[in-house]
PDB file of N, CA and C in Angstrom:
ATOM      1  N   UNK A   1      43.732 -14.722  24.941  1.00  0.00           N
ATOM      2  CA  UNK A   1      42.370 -14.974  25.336  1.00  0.00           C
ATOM      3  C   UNK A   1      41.443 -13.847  24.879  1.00  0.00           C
ATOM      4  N   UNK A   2      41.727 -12.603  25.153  1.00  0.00           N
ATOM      5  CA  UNK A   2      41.488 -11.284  24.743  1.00  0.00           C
ATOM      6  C   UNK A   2      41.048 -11.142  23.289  1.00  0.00           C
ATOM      7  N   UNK A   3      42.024 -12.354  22.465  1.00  0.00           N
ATOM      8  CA  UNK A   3      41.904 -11.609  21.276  1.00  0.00           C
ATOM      9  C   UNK A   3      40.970 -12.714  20.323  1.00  0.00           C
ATOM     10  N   UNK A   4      41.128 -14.121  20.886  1.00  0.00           N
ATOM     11  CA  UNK A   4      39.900 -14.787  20.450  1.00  0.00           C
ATOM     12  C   UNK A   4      38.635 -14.457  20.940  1.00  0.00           C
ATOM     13  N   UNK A   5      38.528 -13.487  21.829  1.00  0.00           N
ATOM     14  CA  UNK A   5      36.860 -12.984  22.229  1.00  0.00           C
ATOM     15  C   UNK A   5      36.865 -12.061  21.158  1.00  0.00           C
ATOM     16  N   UNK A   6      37.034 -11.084  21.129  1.00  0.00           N
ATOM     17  CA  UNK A   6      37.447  -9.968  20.037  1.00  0.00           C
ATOM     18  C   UNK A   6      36.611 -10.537  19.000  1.00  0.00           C
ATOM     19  N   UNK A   7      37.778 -11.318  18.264  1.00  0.00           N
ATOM     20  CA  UNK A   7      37.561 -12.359  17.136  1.00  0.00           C
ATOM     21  C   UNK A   7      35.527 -12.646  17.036  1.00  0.00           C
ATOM     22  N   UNK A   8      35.707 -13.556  17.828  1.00  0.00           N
ATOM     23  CA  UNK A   8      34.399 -14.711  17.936  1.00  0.00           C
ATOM     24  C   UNK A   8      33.153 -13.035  18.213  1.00  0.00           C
ATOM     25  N   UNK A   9      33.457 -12.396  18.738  1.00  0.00           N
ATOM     26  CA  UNK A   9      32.724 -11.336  18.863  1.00  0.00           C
ATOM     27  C   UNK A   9      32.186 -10.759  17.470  1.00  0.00           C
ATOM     28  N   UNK A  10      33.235 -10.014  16.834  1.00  0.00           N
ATOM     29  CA  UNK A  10      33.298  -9.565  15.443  1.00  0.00           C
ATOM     30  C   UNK A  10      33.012 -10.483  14.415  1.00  0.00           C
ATOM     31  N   UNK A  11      33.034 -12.053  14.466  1.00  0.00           N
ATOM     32  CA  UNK A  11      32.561 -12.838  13.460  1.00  0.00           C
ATOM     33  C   UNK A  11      31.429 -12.821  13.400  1.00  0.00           C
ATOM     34  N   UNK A  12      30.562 -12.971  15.161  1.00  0.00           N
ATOM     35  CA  UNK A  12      29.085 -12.907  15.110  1.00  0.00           C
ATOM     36  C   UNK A  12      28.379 -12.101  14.726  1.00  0.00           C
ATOM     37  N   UNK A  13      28.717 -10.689  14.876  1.00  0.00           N
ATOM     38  CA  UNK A  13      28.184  -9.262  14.709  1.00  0.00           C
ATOM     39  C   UNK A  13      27.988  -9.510  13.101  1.00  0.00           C
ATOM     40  N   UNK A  14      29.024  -9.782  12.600  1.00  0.00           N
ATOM     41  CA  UNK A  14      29.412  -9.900  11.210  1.00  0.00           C
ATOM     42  C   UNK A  14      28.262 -10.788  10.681  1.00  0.00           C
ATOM     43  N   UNK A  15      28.198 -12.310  11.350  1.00  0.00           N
ATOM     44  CA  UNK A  15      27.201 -12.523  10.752  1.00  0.00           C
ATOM     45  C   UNK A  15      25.954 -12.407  10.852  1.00  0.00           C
ATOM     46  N   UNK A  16      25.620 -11.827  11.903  1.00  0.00           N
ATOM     47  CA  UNK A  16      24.293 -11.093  12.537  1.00  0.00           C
ATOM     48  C   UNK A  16      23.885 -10.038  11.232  1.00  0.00           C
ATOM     49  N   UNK A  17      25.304  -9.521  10.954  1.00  0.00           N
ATOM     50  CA  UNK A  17      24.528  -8.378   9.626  1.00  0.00           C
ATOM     51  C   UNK A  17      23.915  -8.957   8.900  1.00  0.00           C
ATOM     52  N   UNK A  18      25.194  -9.577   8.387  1.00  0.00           N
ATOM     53  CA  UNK A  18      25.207 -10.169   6.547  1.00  0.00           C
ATOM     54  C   UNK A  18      23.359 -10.614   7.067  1.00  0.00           C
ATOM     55  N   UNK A  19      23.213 -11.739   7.580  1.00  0.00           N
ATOM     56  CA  UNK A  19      21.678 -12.500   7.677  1.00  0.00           C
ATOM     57  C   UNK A  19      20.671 -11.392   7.619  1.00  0.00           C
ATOM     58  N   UNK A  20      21.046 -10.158   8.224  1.00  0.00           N
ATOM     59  CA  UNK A  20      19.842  -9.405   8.306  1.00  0.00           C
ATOM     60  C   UNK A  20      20.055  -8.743   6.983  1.00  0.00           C
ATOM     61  N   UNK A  21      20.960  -7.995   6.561  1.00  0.00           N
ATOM     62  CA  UNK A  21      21.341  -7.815   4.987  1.00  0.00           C
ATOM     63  C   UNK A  21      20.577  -8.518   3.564  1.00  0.00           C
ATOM     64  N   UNK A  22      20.543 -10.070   4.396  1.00  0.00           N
ATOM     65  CA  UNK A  22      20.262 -11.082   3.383  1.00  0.00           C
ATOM     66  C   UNK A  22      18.940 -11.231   3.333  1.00  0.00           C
ATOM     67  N   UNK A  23      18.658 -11.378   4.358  1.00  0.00           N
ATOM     68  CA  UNK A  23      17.228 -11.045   4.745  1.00  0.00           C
ATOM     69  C   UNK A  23      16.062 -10.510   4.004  1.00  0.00           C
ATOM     70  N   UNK A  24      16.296  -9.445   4.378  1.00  0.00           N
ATOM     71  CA  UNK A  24      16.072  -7.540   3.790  1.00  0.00           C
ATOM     72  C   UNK A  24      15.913  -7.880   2.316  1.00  0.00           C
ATOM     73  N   UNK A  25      17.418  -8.007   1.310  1.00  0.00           N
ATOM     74  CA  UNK A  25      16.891  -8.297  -0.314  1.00  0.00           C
ATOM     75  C   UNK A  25      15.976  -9.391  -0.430  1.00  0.00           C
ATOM     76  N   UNK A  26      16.036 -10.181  -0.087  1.00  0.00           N
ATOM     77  CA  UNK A  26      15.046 -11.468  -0.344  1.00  0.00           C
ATOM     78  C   UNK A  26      13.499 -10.996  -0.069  1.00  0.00           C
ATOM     79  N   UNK A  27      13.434 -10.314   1.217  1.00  0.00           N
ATOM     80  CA  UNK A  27      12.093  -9.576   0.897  1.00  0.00           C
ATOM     81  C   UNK A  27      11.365  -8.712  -0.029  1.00  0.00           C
ATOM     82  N   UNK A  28      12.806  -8.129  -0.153  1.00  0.00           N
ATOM     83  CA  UNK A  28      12.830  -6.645  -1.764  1.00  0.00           C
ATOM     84  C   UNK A  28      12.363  -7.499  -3.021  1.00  0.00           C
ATOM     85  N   UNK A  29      12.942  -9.000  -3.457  1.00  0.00           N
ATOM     86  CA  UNK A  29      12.722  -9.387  -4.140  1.00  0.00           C
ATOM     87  C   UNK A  29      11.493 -10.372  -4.074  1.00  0.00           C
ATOM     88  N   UNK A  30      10.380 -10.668  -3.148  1.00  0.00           N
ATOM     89  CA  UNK A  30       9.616 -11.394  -3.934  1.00  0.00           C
ATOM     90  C   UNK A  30       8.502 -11.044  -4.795  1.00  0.00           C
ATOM     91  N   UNK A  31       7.549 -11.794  -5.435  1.00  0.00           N
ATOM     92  CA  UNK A  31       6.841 -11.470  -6.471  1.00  0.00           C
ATOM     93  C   UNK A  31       5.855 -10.113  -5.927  1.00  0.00           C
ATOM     94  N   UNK A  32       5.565 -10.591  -4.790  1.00  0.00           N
ATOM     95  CA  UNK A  32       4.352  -9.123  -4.389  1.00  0.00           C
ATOM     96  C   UNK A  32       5.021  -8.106  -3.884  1.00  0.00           C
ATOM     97  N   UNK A  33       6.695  -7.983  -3.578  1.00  0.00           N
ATOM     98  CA  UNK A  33       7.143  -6.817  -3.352  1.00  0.00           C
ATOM     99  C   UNK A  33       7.381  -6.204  -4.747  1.00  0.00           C
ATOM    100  N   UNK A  34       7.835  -7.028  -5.760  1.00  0.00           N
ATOM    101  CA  UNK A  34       8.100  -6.409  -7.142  1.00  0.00           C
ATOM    102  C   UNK A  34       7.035  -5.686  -7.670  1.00  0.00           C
ATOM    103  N   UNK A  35       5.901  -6.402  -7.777  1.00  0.00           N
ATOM    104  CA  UNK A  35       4.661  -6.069  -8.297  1.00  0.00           C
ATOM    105  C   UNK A  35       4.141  -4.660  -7.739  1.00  0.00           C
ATOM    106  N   UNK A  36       4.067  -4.645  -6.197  1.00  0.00           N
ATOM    107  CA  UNK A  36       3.927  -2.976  -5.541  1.00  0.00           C
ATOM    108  C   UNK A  36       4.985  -2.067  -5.985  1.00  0.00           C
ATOM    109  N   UNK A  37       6.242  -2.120  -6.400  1.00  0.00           N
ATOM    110  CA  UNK A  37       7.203  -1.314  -6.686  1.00  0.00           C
ATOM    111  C   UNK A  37       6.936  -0.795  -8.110  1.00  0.00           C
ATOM    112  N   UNK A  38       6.380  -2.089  -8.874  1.00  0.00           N
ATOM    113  CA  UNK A  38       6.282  -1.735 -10.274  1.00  0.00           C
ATOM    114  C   UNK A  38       4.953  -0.918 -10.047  1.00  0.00           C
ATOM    115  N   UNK A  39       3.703  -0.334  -9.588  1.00  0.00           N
ATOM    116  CA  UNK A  39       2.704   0.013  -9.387  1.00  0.00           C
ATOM    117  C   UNK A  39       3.070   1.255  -9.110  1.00  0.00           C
ATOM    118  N   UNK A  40       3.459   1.494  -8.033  1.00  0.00           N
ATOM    119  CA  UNK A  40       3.923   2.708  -7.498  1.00  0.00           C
ATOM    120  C   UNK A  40       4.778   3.513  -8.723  1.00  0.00           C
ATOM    121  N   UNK A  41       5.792   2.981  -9.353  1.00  0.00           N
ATOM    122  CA  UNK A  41       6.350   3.515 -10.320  1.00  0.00           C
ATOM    123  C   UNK A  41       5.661   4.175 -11.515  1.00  0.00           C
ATOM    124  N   UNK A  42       4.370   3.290 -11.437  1.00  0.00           N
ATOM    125  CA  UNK A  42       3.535   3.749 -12.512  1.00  0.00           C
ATOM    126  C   UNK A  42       2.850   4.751 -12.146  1.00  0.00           C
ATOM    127  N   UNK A  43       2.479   5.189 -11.134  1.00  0.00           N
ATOM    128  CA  UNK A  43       1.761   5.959 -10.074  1.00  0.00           C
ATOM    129  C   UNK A  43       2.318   7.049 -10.519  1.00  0.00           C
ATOM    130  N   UNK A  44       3.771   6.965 -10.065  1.00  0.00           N
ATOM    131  CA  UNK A  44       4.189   8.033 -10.384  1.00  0.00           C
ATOM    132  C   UNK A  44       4.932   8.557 -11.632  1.00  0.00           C
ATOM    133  N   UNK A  45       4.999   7.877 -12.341  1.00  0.00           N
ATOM    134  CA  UNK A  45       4.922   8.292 -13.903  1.00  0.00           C
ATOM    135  C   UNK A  45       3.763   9.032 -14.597  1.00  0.00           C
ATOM    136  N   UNK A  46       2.637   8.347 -13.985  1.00  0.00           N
ATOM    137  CA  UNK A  46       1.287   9.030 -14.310  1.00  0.00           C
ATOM    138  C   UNK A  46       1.066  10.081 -13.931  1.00  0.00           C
ATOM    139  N   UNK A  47       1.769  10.301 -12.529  1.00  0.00           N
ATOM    140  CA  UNK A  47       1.468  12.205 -11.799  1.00  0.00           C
ATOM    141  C   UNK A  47       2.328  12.514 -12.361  1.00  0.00           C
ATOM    142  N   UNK A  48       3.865  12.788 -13.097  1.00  0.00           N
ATOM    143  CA  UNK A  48       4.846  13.484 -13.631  1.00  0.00           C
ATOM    144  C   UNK A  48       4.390  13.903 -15.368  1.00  0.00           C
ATOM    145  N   UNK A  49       3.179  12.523 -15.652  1.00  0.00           N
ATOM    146  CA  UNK A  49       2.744  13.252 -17.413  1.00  0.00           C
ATOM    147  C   UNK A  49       1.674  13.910 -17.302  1.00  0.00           C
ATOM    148  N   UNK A  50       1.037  13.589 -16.398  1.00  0.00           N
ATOM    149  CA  UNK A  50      -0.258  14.547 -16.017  1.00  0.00           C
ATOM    150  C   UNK A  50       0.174  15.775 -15.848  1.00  0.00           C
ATOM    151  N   UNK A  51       1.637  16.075 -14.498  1.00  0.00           N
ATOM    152  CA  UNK A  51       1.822  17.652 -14.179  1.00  0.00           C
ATOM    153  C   UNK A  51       2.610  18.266 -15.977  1.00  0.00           C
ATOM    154  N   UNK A  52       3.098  17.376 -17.101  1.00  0.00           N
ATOM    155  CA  UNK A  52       3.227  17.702 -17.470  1.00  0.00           C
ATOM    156  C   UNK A  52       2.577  18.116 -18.995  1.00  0.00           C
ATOM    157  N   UNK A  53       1.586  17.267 -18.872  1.00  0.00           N
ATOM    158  CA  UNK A  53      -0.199  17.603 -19.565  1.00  0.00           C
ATOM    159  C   UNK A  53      -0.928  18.937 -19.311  1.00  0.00           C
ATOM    160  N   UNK A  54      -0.262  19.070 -17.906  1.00  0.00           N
ATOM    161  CA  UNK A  54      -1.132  20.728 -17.284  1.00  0.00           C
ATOM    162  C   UNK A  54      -0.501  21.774 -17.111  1.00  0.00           C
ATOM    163  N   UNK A  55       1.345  21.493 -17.826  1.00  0.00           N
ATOM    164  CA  UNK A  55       2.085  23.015 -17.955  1.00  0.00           C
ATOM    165  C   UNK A  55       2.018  22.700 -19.114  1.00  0.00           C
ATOM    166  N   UNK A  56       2.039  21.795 -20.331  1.00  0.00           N
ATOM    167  CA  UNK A  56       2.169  22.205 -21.728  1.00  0.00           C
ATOM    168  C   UNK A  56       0.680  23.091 -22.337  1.00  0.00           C
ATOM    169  N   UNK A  57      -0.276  22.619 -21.511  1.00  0.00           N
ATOM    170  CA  UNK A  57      -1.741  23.364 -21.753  1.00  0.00           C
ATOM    171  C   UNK A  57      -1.247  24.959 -21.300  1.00  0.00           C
ATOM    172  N   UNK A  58      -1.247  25.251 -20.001  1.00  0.00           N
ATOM    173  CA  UNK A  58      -0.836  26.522 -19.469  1.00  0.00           C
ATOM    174  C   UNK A  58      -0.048  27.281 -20.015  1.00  0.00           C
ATOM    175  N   UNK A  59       0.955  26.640 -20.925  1.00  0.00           N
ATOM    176  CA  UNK A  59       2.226  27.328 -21.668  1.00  0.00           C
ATOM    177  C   UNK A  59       1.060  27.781 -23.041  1.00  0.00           C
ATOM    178  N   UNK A  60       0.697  27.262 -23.377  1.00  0.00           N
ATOM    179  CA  UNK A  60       0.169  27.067 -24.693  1.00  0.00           C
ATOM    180  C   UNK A  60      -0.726  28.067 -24.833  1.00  0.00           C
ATOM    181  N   UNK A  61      -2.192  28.324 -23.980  1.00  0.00           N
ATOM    182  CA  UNK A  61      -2.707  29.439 -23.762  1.00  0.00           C
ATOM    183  C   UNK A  61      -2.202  30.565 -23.150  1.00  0.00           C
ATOM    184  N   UNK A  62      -1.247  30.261 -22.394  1.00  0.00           N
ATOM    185  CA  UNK A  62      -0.815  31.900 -22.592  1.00  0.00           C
ATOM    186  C   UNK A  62       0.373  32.060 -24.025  1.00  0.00           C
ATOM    187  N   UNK A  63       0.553  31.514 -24.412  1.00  0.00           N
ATOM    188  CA  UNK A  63       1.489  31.759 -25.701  1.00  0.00           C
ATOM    189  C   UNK A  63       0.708  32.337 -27.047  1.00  0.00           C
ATOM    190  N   UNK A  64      -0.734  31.541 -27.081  1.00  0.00           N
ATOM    191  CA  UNK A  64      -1.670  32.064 -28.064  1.00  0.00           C
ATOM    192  C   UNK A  64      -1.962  33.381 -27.399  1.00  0.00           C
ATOM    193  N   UNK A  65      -2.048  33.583 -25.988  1.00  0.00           N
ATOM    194  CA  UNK A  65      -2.433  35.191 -25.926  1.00  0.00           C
ATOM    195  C   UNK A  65      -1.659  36.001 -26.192  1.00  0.00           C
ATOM    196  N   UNK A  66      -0.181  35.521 -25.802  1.00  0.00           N
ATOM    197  CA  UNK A  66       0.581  36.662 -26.672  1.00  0.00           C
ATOM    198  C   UNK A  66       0.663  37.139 -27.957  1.00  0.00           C
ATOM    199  N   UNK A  67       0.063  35.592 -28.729  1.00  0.00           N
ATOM    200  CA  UNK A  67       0.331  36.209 -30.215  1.00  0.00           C
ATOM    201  C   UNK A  67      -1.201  36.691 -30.462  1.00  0.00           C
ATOM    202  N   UNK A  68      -2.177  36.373 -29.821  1.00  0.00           N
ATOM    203  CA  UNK A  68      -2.969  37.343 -30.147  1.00  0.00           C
ATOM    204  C   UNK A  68      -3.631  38.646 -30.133  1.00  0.00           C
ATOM    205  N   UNK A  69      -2.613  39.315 -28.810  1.00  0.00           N
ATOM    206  CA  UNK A  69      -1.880  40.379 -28.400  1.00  0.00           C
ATOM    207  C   UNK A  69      -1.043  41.102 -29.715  1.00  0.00           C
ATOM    208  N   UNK A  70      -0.171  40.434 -30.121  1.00  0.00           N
ATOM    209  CA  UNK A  70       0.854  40.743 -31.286  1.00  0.00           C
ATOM    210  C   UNK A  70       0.326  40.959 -32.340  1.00  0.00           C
ATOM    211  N   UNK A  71      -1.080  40.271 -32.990  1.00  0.00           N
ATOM    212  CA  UNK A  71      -1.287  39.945 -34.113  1.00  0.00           C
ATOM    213  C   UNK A  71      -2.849  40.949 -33.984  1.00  0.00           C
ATOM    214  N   UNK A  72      -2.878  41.668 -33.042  1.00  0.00           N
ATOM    215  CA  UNK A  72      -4.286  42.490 -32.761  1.00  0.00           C
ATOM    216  C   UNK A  72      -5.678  41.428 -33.075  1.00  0.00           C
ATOM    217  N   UNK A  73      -5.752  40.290 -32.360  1.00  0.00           N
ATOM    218  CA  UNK A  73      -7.020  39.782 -32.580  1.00  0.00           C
ATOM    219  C   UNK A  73      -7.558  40.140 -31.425  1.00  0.00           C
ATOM    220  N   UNK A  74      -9.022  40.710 -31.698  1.00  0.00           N
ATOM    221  CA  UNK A  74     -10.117  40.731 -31.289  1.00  0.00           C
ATOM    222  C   UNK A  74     -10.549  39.456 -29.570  1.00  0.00           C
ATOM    223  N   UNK A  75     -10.902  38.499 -30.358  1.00  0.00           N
ATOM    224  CA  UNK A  75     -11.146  37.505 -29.648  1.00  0.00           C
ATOM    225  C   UNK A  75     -10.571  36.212 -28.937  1.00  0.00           C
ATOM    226  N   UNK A  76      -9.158  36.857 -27.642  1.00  0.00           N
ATOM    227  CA  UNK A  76      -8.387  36.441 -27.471  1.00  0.00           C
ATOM    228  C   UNK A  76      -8.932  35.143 -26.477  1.00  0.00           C
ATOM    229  N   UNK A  77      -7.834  33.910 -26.596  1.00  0.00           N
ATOM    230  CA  UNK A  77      -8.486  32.705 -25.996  1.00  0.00           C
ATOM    231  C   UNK A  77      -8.381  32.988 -24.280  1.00  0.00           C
ATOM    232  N   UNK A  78      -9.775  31.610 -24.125  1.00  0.00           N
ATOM    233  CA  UNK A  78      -9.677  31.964 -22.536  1.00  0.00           C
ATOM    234  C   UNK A  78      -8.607  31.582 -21.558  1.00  0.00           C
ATOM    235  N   UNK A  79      -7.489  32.508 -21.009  1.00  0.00           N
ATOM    236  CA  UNK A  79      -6.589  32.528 -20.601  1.00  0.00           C
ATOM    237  C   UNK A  79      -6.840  32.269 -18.872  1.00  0.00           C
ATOM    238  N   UNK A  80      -8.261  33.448 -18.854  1.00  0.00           N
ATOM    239  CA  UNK A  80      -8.599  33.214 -17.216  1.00  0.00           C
ATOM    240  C   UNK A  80      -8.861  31.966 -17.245  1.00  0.00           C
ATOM    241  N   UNK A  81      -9.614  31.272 -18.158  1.00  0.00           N
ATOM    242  CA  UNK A  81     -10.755  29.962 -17.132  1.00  0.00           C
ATOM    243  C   UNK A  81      -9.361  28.583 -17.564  1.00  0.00           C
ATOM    244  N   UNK A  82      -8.226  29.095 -17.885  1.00  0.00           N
ATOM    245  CA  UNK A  82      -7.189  27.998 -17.923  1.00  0.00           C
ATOM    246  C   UNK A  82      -8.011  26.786 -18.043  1.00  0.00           C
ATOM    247  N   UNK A  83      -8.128  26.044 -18.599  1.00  0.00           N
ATOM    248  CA  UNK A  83      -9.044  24.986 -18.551  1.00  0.00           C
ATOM    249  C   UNK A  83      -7.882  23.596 -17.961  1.00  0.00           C
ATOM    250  N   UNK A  84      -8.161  22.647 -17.532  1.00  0.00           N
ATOM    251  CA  UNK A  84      -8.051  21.341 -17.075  1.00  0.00           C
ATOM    252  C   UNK A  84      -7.513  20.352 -18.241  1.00  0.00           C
ATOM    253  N   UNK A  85      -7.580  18.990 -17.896  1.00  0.00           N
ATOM    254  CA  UNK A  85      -7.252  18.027 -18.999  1.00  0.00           C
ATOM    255  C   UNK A  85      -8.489  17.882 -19.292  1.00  0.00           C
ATOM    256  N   UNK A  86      -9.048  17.288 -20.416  1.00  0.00           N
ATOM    257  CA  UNK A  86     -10.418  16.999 -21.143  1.00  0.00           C
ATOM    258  C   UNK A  86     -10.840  15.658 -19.640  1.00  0.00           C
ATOM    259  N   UNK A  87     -12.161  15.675 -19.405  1.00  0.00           N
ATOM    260  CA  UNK A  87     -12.558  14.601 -18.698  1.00  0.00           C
ATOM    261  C   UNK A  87     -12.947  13.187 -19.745  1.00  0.00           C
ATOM    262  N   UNK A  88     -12.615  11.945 -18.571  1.00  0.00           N
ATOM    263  CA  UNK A  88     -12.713  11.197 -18.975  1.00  0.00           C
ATOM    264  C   UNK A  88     -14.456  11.069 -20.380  1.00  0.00           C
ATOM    265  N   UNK A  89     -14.088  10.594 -21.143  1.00  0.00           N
ATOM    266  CA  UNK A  89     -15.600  10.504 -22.101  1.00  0.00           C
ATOM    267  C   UNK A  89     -16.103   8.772 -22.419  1.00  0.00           C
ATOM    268  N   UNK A  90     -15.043   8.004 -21.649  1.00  0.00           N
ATOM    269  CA  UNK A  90     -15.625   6.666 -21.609  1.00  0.00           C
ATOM    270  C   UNK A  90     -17.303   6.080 -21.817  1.00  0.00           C
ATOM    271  N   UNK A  91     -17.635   6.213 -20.728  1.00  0.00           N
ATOM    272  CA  UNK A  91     -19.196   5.569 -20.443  1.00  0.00           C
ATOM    273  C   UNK A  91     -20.184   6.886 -21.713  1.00  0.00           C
ATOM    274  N   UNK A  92     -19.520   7.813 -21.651  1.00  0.00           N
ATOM    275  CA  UNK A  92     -20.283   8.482 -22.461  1.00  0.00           C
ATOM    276  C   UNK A  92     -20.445   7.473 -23.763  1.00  0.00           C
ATOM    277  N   UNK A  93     -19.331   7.488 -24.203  1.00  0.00           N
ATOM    278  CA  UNK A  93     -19.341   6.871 -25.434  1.00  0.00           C
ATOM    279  C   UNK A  93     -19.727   5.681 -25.728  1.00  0.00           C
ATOM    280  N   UNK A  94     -20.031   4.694 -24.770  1.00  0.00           N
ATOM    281  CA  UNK A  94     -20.468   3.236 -24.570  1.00  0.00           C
ATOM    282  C   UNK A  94     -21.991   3.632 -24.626  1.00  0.00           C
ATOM    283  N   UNK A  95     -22.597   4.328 -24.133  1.00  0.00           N
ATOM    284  CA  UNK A  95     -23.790   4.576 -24.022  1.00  0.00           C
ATOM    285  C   UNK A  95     -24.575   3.662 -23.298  1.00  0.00           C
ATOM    286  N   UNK A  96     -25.484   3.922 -23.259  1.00  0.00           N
ATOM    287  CA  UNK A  96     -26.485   2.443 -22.220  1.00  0.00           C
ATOM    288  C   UNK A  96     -26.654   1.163 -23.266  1.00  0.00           C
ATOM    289  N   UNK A  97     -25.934   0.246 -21.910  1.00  0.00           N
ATOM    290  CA  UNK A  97     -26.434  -1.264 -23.020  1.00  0.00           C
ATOM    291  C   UNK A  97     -27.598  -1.651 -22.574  1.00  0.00           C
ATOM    292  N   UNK A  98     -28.483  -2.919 -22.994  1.00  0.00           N
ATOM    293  CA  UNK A  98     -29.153  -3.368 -22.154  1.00  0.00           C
ATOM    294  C   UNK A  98     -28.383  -4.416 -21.479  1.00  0.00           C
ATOM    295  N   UNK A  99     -28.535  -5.092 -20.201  1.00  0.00           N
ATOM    296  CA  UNK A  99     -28.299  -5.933 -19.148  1.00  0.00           C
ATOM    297  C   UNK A  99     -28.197  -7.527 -20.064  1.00  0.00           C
ATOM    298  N   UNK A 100     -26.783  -7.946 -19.425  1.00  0.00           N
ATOM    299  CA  UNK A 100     -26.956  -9.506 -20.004  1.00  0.00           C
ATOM    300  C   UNK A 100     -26.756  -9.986 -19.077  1.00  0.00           C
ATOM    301  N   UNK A 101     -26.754 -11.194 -19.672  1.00  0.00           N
ATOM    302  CA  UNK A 101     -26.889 -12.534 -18.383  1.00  0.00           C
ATOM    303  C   UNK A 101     -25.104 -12.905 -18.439  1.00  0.00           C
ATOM    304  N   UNK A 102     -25.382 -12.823 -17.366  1.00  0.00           N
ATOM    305  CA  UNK A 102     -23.541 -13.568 -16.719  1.00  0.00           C
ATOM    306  C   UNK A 102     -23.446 -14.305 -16.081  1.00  0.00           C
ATOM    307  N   UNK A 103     -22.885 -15.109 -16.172  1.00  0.00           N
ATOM    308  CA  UNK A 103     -22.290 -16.467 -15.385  1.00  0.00           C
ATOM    309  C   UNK A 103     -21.363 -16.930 -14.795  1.00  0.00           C
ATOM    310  N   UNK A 104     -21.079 -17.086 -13.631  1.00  0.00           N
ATOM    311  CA  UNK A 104     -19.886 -16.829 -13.227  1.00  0.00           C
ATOM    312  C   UNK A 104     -19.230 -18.516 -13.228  1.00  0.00           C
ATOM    313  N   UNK A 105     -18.288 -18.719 -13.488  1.00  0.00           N
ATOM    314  CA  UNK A 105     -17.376 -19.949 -13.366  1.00  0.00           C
ATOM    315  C   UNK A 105     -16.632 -20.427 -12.644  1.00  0.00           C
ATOM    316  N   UNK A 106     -16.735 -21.300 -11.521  1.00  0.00           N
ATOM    317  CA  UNK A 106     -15.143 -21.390 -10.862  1.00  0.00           C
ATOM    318  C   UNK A 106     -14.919 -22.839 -11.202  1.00  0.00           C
ATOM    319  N   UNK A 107     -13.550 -22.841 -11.084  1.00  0.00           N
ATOM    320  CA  UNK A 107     -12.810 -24.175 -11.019  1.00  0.00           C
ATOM    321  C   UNK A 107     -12.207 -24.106 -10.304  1.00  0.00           C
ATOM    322  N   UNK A 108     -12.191 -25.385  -9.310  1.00  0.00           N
ATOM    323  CA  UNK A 108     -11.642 -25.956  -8.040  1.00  0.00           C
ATOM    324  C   UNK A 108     -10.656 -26.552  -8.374  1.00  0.00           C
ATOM    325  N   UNK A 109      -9.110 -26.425  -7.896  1.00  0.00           N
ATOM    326  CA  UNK A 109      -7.700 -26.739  -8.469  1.00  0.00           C
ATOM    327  C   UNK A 109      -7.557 -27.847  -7.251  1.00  0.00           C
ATOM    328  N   UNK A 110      -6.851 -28.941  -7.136  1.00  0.00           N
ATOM    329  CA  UNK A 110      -6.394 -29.838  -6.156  1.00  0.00           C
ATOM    330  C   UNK A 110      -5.395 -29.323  -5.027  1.00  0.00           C
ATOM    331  N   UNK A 111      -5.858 -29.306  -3.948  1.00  0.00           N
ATOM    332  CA  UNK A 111      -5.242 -28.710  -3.087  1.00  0.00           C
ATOM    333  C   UNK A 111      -3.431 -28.970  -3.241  1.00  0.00           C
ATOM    334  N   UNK A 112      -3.534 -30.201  -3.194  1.00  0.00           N
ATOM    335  CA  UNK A 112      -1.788 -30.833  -3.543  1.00  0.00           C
ATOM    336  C   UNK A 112      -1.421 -30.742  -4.360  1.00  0.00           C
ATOM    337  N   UNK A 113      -0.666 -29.916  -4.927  1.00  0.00           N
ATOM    338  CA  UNK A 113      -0.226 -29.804  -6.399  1.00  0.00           C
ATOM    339  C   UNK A 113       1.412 -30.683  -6.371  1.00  0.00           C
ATOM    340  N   UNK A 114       1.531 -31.050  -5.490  1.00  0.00           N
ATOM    341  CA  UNK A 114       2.793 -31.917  -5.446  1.00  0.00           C
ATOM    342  C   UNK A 114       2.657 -33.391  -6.234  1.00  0.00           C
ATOM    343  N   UNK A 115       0.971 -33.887  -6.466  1.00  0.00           N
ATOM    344  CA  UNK A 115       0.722 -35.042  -6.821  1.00  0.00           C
ATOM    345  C   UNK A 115       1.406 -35.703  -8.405  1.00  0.00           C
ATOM    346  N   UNK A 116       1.952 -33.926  -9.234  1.00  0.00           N
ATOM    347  CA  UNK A 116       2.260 -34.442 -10.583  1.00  0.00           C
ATOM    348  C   UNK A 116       3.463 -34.940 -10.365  1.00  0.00           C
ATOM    349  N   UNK A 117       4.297 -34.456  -9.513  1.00  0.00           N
ATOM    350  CA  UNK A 117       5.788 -34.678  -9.284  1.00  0.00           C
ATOM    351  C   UNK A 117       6.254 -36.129  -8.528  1.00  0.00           C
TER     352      UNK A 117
END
């Protein structure tokens, strides 16, 4: 008696996991969990080339100061004012347009899309 409770006990638990187990990936996998994962990834790809945009600069000016240390120049680069990444120059370069006319479009899709099937 003992040991079919046991049993029936440990099957349920068992499947109490697995469902919540199963659960769990199926959430991992749908389209808007993928899509935030893939985002975030990019996120942080973008802060790892950036931090590494702002030690290859840092390496670089102080490396020209050494050699211009070595090489006795005069007019060594600016090492204090370490400079940044270049700022964005977008809109600069677009310059002012003048204003157009826009139109906006919608199309209304059929609520039932079951109707082709």
């Amino acid at each position: 008696m003992f040991r079919r409770t046991f049993w029936f006990t440990a099957g349920a638990a068992a499947g109490v996991w697995a469902t919540t187990k199963v659960n769990r990936k199926l959430k991992e996998l749908t389209p808007e969990s993928l899509a935030a994962q893939a985002a975030n990834k990019a996120v942080e790809a973008g802060h790892r080339l950036k931090d590494f945009a702002l030690d290859v600069r840092a390496t670089m000016v102080q490396r020209e100061a050494e050699l211009g240390e070595a090489l006795g120049l005069d007019s060594a680069p600016p090492a204090e004012q370490e400079r940044g990444l270049p700022a964005q120059r977008r809109r600069a370069a677009l310059g002012s347009r003048p204003a157009q006319d826009t139109t906006t479009y919608s199309i209304s899709y059929n609520r039932n899309r079951n109707e082709d099937h």
